[in-house]
Protein backbone atom coordinates (compact mmCIF):
# COMPACT_ATOMS: atom_id res chain seq x y z
CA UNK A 1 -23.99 -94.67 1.64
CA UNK A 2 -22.89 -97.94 -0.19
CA UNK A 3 -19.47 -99.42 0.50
CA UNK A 4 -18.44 -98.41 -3.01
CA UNK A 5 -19.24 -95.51 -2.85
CA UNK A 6 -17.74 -94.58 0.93
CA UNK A 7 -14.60 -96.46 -0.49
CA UNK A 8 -14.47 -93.78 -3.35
CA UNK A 9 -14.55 -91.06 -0.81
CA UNK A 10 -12.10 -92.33 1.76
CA UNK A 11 -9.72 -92.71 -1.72
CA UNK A 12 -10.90 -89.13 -2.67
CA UNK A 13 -9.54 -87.67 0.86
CA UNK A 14 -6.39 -89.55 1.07
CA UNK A 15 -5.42 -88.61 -2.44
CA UNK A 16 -5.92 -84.63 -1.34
CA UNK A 17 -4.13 -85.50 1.55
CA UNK A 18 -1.07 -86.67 -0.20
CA UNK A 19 -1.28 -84.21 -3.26
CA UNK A 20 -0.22 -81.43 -0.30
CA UNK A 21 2.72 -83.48 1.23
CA UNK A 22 3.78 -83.81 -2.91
CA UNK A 23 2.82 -80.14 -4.01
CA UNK A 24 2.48 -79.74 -7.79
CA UNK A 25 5.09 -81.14 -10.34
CA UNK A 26 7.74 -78.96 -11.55
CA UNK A 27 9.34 -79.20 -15.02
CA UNK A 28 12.39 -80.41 -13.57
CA UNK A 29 10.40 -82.73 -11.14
CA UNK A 30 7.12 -83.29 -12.76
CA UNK A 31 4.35 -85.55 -10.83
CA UNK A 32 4.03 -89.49 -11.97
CA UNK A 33 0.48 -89.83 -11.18
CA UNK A 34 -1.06 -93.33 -11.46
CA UNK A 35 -4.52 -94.63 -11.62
CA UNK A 36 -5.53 -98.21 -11.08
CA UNK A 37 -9.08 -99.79 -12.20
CA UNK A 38 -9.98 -103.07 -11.65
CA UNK A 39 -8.95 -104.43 -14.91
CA UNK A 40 -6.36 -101.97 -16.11
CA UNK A 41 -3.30 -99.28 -14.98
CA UNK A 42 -2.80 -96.03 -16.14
CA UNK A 43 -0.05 -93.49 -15.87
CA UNK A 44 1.33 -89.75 -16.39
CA UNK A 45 3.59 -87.49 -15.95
CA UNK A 46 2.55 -84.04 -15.36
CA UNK A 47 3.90 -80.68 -15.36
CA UNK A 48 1.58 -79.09 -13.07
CA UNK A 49 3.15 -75.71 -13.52
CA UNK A 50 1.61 -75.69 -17.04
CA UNK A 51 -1.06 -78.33 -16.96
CA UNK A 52 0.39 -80.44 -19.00
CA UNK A 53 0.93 -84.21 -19.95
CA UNK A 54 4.52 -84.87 -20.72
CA UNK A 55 4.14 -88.51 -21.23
CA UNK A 56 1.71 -91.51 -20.58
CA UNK A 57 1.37 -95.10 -20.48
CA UNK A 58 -1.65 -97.68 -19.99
CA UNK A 59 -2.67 -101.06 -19.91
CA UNK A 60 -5.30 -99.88 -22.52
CA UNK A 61 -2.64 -98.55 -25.31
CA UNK A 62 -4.12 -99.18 -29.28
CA UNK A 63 -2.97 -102.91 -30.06
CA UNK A 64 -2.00 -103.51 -26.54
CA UNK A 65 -5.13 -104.22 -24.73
CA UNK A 66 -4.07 -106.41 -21.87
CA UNK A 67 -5.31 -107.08 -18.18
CA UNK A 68 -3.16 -105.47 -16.30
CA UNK A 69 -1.50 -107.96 -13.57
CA UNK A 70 2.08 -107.58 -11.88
CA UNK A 71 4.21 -108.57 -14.54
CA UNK A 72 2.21 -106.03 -17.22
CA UNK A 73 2.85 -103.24 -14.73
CA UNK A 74 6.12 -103.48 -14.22
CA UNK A 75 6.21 -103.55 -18.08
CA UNK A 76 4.33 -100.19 -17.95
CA UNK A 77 6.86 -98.70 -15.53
CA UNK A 78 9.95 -99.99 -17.75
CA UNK A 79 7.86 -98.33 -20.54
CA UNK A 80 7.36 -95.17 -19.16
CA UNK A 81 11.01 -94.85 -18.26
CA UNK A 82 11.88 -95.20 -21.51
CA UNK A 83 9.37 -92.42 -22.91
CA UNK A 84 10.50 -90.06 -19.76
CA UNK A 85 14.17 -90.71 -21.12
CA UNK A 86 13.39 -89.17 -24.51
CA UNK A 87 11.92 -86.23 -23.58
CA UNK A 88 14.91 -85.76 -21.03
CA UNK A 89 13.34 -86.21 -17.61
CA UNK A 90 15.25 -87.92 -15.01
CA UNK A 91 13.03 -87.39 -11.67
CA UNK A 92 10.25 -87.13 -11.05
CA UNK A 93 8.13 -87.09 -7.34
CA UNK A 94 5.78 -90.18 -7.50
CA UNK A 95 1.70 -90.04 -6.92
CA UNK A 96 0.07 -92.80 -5.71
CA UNK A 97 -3.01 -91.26 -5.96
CA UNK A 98 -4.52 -92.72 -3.03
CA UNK A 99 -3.89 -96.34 -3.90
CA UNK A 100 -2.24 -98.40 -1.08
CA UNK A 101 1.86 -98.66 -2.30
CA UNK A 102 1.37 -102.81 -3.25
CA UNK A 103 0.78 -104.82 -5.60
CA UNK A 104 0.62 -103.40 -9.54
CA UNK A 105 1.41 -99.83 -8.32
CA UNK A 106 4.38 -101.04 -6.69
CA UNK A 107 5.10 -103.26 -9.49
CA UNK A 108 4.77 -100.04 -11.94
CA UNK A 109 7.22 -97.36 -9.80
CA UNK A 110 9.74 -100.63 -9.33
CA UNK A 111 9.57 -100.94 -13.31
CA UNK A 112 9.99 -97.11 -13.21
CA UNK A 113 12.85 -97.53 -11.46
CA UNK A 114 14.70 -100.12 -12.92
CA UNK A 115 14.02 -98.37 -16.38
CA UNK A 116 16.16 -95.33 -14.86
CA UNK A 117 13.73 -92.63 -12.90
CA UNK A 118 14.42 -91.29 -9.88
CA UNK A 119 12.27 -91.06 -7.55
């Protein structure tokens, strides 16, 4: 097995292994799930309970295409606060998604949480 692709696995097992500590996100606390590439961040938040997206933000949006570094994350976070706000979520229970807590995803959940959501 490469080292790429045994990387992807050990991700694959410690993102199961959280999603059961986490359970599924409710309507009143839906999931923030967030996915990091190499170049850019995206992120959600999910009513699980349905199976739906309540709102999203990326690195990648139309007209925004920018590499996504600390300061552009925390951005993000700050973004997706706002968008959360509007549709009257509060809370939510946050999904790293098997990415270490450091660096842009920690930079996105502190934006998060300076632009008001719990979590």
């Amino acid at each position: 097995m490469s080292k790429t692709a045994e990387k992807s696995v050990l991700r694959e097992r410690r993102k199961k292994r959280i999603r059961k500590k986490i359970g599924g996100g409710t309507a009143e606390r839906p999931r923030l799930s967030v996915f990091r590439s190499d170049t850019h961040v995206y992120a959600q938040v999910i009513d699980d309970l349905k199976g739906v997206t309540l709102a999203s933000v990326s690195s990648f949006e139309k007209g925004k295409h920018r590499r996504a570094n600390i300061g552009v994350c925390e951005e993000l976070g700050k973004t997706l606060a706002e968008r959360c706000k509007a549709k009257n979520i509060g809370a939510v229970v946050f999904d790293k998604n098997g990415f270490a807590y450091h660096g842009r995803v920690k930079a996105l959940a502190d934006g998060a949480r300076d632009g008001g959501l719990q979590f």
